[in-house]
Protein backbone atom coordinates (compact mmCIF):
# COMPACT_ATOMS: atom_id res chain seq x y z
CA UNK A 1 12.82 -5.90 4.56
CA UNK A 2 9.19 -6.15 4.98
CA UNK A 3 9.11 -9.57 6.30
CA UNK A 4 6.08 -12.30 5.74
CA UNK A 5 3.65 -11.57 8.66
CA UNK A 6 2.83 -7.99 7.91
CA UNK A 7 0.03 -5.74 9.11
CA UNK A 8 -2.26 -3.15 7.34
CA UNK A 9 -4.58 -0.31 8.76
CA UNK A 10 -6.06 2.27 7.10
CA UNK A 11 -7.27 5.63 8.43
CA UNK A 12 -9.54 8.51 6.44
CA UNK A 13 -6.52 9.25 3.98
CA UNK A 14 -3.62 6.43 4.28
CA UNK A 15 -2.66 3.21 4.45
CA UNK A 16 -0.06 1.69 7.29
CA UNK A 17 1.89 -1.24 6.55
CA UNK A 18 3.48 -2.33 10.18
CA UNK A 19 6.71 -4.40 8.90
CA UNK A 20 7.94 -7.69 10.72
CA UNK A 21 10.93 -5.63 12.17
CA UNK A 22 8.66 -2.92 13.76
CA UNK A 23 9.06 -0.05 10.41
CA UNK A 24 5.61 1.75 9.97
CA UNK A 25 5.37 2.45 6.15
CA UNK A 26 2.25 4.80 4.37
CA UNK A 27 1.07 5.48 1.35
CA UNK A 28 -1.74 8.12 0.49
CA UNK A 29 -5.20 6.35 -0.51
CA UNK A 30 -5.00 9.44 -2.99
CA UNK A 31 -2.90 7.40 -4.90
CA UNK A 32 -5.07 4.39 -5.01
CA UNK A 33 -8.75 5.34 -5.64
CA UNK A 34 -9.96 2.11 -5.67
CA UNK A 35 -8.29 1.27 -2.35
CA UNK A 36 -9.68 4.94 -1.39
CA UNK A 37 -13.54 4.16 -2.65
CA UNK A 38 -13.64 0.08 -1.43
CA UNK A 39 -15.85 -0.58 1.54
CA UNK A 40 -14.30 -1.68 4.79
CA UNK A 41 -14.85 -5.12 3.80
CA UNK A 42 -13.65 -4.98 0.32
CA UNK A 43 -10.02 -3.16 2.10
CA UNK A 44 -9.49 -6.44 4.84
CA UNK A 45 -10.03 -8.73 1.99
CA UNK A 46 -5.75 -8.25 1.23
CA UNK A 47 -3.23 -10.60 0.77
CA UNK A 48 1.01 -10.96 0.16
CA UNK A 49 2.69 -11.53 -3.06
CA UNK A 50 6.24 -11.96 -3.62
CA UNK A 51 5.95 -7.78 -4.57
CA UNK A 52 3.55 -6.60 -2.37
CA UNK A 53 -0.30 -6.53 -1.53
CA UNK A 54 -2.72 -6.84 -3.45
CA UNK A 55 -6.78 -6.87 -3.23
CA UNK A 56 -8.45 -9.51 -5.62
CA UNK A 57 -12.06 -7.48 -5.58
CA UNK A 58 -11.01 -4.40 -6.35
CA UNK A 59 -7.90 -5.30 -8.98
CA UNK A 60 -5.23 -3.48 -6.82
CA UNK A 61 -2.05 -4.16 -6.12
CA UNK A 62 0.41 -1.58 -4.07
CA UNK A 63 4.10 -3.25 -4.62
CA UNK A 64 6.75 -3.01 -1.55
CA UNK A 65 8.42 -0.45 -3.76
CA UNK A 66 6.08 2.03 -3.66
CA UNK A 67 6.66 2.54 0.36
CA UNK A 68 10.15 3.41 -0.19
CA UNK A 69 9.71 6.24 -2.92
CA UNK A 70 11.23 9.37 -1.52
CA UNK A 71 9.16 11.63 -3.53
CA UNK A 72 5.48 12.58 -3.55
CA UNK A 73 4.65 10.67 -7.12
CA UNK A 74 6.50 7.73 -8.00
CA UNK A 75 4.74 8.04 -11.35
CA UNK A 76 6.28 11.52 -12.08
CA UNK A 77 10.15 10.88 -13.59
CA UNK A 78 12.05 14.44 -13.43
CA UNK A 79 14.14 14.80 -16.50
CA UNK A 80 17.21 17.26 -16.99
């Protein structure tokens, strides 16, 4: 869905994945403090897995998932 040759930008409070079919995808850097607090430097430093992206220096990783989640939290499950 994504495709191999992906692109990533960030702005003050998100990050843009730019697909290989033309889909812009964000997530909130809320979500990701170290993403949020990493220097310019330490954010370009990104590369693919077979689930996502992930940043050696900081120990993140933001899976493909996550940029399909409909609601605000993927870590919050409602229950009935």
């Amino acid at each position: 869905m994504f495709g191999k040759n992906i692109q990533i930008s960030f702005d003050k409070d998100n990050l843009f994945l730019y697909a290989e079919n033309k889909n812009i995808f964000s997530q909130p850097l809320n979500d990701y403090p170290r993403l949020k607090n990493a220097t310019e430097e330490q954010k370009a430093k990104w590369k693919l897995s077979n689930i996502g992206i992930h940043w050696n220096e900081i120990d993140e990783d933001i899976s493909f998932e996550s940029f399909l989640y409909k609601n605000d939290d993927p870590l919050v499950v409602k229950i009935r």
